[in-house]
Protein backbone atom coordinates (compact mmCIF):
# COMPACT_ATOMS: atom_id res chain seq x y z
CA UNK A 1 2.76 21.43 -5.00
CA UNK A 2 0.44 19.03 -3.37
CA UNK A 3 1.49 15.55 -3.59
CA UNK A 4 -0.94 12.73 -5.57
CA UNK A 5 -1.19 11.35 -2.10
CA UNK A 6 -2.26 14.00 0.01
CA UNK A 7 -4.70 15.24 -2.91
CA UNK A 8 -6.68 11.64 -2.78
CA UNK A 9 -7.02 12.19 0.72
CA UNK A 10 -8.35 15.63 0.31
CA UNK A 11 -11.13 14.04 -2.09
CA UNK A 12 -12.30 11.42 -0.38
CA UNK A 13 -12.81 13.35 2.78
CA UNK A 14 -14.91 15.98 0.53
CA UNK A 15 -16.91 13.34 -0.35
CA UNK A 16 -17.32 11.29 2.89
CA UNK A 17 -15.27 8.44 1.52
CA UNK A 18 -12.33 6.51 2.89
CA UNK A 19 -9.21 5.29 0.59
CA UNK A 20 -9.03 1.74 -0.65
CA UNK A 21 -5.43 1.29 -1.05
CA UNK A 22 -4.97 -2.10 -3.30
CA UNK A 23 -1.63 -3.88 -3.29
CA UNK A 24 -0.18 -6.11 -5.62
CA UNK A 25 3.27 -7.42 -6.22
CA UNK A 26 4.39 -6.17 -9.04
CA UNK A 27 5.19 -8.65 -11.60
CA UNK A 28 3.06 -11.52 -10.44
CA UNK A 29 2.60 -13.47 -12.69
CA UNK A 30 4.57 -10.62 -15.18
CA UNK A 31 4.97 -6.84 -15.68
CA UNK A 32 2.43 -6.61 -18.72
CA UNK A 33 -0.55 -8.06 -16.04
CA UNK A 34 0.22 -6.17 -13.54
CA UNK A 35 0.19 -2.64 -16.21
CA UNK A 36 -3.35 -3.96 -16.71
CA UNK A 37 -4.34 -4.66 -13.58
CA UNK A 38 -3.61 -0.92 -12.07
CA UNK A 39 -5.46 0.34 -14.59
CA UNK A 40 -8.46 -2.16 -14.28
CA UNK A 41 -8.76 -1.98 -10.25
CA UNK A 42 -8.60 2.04 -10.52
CA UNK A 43 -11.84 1.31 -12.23
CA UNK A 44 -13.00 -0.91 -9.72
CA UNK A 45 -12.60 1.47 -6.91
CA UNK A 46 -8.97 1.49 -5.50
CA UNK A 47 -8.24 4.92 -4.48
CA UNK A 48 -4.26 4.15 -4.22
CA UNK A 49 -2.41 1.12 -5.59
CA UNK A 50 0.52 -0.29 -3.40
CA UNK A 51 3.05 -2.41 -5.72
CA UNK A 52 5.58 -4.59 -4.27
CA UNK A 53 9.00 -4.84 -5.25
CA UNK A 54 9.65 -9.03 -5.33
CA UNK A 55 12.36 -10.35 -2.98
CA UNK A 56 14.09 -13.32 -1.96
CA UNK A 57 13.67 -12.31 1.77
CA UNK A 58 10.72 -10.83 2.59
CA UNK A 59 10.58 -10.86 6.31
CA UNK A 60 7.09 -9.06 7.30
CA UNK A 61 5.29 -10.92 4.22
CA UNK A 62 2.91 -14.49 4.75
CA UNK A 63 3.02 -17.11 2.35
CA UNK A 64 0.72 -15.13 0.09
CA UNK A 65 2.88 -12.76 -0.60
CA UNK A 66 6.17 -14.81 -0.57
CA UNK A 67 4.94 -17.15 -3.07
CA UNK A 68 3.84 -14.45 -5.42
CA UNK A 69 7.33 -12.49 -4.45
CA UNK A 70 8.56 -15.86 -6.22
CA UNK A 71 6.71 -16.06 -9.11
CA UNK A 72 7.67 -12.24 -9.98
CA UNK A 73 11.37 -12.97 -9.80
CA UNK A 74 10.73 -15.83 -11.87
CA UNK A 75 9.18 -13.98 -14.31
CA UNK A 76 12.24 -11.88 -14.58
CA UNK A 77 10.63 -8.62 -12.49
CA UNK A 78 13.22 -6.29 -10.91
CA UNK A 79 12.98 -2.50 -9.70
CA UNK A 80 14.89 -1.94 -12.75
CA UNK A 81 11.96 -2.97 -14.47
CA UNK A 82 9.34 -1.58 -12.62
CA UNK A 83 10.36 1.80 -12.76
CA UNK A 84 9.68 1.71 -16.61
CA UNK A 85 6.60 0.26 -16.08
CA UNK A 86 5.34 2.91 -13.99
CA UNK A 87 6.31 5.46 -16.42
CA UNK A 88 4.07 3.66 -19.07
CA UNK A 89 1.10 3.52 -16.49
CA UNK A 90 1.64 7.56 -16.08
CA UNK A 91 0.26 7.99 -19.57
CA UNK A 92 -2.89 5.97 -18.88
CA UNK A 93 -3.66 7.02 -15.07
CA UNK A 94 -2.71 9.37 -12.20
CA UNK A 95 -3.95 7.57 -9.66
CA UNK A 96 -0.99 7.51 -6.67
CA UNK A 97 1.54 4.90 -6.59
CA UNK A 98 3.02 3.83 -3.45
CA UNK A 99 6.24 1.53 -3.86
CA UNK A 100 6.95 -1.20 -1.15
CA UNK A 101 10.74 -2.53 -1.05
CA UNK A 102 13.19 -3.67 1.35
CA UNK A 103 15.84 -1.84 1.34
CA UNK A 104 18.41 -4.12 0.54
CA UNK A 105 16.82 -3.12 -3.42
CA UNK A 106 17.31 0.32 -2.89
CA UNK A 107 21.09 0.35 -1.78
CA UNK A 108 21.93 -1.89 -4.82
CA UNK A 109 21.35 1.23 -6.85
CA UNK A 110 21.89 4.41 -4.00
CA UNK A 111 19.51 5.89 -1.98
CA UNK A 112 19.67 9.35 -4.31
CA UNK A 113 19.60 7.31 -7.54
CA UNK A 114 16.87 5.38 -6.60
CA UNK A 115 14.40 8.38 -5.33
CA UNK A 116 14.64 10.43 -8.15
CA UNK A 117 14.74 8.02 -11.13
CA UNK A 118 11.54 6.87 -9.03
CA UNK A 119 9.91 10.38 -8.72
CA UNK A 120 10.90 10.65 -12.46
CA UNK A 121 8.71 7.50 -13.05
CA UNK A 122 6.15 8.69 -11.54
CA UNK A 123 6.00 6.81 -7.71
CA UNK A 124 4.72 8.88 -5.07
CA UNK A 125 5.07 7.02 -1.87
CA UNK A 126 7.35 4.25 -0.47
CA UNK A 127 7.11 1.98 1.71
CA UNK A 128 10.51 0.30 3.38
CA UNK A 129 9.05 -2.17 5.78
CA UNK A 130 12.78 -3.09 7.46
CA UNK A 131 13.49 0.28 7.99
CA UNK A 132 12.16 2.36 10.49
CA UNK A 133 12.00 5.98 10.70
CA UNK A 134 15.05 6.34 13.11
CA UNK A 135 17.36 3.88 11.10
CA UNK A 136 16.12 5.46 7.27
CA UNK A 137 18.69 8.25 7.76
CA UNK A 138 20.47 7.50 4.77
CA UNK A 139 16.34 7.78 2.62
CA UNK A 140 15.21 10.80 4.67
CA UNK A 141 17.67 13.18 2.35
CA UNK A 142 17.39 11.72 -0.84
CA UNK A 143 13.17 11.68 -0.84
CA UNK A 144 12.91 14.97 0.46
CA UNK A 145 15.25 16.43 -2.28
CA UNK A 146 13.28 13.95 -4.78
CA UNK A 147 9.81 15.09 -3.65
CA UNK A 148 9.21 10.95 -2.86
CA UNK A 149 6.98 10.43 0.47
CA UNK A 150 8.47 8.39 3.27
CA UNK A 151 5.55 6.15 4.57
CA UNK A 152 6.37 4.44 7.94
CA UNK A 153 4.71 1.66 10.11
CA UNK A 154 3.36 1.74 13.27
CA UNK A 155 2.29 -1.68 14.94
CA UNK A 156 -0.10 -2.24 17.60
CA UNK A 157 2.82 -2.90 20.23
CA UNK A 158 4.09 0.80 19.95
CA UNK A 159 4.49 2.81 22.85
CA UNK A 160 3.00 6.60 23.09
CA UNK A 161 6.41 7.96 22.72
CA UNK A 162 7.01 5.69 19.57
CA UNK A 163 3.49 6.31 18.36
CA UNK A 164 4.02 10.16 18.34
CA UNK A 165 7.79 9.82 17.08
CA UNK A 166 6.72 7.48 14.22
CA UNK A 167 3.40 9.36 13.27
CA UNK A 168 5.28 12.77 12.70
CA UNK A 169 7.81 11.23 10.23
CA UNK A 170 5.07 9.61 8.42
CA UNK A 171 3.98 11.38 5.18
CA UNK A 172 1.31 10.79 2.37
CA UNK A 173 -0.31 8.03 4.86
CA UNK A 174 0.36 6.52 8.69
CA UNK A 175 0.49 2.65 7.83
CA UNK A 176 -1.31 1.17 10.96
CA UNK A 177 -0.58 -2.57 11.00
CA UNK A 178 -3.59 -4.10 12.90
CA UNK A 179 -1.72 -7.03 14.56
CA UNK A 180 1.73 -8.32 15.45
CA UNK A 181 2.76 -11.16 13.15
CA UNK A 182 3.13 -11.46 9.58
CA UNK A 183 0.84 -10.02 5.98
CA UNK A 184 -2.36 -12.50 5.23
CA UNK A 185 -2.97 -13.20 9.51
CA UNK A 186 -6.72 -12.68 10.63
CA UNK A 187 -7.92 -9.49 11.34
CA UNK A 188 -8.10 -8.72 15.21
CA UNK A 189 -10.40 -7.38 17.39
CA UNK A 190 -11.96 -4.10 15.05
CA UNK A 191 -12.83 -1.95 18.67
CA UNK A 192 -9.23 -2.55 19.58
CA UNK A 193 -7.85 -1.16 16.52
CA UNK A 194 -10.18 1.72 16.41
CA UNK A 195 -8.69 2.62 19.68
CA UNK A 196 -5.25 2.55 18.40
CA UNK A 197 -6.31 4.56 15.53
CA UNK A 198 -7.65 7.19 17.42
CA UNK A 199 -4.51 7.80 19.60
CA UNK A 200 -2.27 7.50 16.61
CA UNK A 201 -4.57 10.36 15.59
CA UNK A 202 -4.20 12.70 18.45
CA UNK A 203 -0.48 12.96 17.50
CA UNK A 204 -0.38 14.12 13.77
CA UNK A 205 -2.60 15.59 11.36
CA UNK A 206 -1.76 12.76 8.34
CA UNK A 207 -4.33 10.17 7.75
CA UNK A 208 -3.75 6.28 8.89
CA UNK A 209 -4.87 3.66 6.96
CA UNK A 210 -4.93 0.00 8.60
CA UNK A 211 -3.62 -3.05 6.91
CA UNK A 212 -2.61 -6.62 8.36
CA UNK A 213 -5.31 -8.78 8.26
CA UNK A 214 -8.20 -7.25 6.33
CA UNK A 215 -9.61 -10.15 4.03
CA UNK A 216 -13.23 -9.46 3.28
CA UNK A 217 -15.46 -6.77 1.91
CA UNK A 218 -16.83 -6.94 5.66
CA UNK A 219 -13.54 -6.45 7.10
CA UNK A 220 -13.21 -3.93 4.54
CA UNK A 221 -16.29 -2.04 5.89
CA UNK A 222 -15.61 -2.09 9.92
CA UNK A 223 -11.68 -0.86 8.90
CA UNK A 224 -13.36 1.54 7.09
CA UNK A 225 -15.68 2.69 9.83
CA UNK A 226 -12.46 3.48 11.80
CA UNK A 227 -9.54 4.44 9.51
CA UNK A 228 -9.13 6.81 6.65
CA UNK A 229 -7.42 4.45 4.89
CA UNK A 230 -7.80 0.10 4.45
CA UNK A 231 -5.18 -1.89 2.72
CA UNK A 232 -6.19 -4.72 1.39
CA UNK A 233 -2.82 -7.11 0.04
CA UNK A 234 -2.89 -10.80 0.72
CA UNK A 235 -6.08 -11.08 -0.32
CA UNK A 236 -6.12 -9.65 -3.53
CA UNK A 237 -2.59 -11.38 -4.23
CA UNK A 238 -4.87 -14.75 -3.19
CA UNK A 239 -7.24 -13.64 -6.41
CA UNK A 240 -4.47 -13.11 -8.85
CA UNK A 241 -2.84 -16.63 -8.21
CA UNK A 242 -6.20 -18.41 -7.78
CA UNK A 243 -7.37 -17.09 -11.53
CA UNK A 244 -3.33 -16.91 -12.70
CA UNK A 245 -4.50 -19.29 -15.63
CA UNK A 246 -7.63 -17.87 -16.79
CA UNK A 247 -8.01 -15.30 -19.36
CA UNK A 248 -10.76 -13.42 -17.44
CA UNK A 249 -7.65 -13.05 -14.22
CA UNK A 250 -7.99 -9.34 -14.34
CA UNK A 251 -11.50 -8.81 -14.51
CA UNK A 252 -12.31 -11.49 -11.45
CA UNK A 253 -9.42 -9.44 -9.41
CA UNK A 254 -11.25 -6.24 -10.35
CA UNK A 255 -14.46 -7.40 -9.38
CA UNK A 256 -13.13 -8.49 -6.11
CA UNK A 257 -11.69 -4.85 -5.29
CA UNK A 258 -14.76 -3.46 -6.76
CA UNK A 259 -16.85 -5.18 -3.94
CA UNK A 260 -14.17 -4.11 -1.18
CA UNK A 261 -15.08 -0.88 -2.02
CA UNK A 262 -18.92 -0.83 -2.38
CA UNK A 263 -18.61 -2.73 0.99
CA UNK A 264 -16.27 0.34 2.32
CA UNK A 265 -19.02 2.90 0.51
CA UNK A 266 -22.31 1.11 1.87
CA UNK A 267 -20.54 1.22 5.16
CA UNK A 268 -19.89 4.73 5.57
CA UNK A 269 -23.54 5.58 4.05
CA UNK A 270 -25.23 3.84 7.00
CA UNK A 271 -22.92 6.34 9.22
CA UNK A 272 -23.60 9.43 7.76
């Protein structure tokens, strides 16, 4: 059976589109929000939704994404919680849900317990950004038997040998991360990423999709010009906390991801 994942993929290359792959950390600023917000920025033109799993050490995250990290745990958010929460979104939407933890949240509750009460939820992908593919031995079993995609990480510092090792275990999505550093840094030099892309590209057949870095609806539009994917996190997160108090929160994030993909769209056009 073909995965949620690899179906939106399909889709968008039928129709000459690339995937806008929204993340938010789930729970910021509480589980009910972010319920309405996948809903509200499937409308606005996210393709795949990324939700974060809050922790108190989040070593490849910016101040962005820490600080809303805090606020989630403060409002009580746990992958106990989430996994109910993504059950409830499965009777509103099907678009694909990609989970990003460290794994120190995963072996709390066992590798096998965790992938297929998340599969049961409904997650598709996930996302372990301390654990690369030749230490996630003890994951590898437990999503394949699950049916849960293992999406790994490739930075801009990999060798060819690491590029093609890394690229092969990848599934649903290759996560390119466009620079060295942290989530929320500037975007780097777009021709220099396009290059990587391309020889990440030469060595497996599943789509890569850039994050790191892409803050803009113009960012949004070169990335897409040279990925099949963009993931846009920090600066989405920046929306939520900016309109936090407002009742109109969800609607301003929407319209924000609703322009990083009309960018993306308008883009492409002018290629075609």
């Amino acid at each position: 059976m073909t995965s949620r994942l690899d179906r939106t993929f399909a889709q968008l290359r039928q129709k000459g589109e690339q995937a806008l792959i929204a993340y938010v950390m789930a729970g910021d600023p509480s589980l009910e929000v972010t319920e309405q917000l996948v809903v509200e920025l499937e409308r606005a033109g996210a393709d795949i939704i990324e939700l974060g799993v809050p922790f108190s050490d989040p070593i490849a995250d910016g101040p962005v994404i820490q600080q809303a990290a805090e606020r989630a745990l403060r409002s009580g958010t746990s992958l106990r919680k989430i996994l109910p929460m993504v059950t409830r979104l499965r009777t509103k939407t099907q678009i694909p849900l990609v989970l990003m933890a460290y794994y120190n949240n995963i072996h709390a509750f066992g590798p096998e317990w965790f992938c297929h009460e998340a599969v049961q939820a409904g997650v598709d992908g996930l996302i372990v950004p301390d654990m690369p593919p030749d230490e996630a031995g003890p994951l590898k079993g437990p999503a394949a038997a699950a049916g849960l995609q293992l999406i790994f990480l490739l930075a801009p510092t990999s060798t060819a040998d690491r590029r093609k090792f890394v690229a092969r275990q990848s599934q649903g999505f290759v996560y390119y991360v466009s620079l060295t550093g942290i989530t929320g840094a500037k975007l780097l030099n777009v021709a220099d990423v396009g290059k990587n892309v391309e020889k990440i590209r030469k060595v497996t057949q599943v789509p890569v999709a850039v994050g790191f870095g892409v803050a803009t609806p113009e960012d949004a539009a070169n990335v897409a010009a040279i990925a099949d994917g963009v993931i846009v996190g920090s600066a989405i997160v920046k929306q939520i906390a900016a309109h936090q108090q407002k009742p109109d929160m969800v609607k301003q994030v929407a319209e924000f991801v609703r322009s990083l993909k009309t960018a993306m769209n308008a883009s492409l056009a002018k290629v075609r």
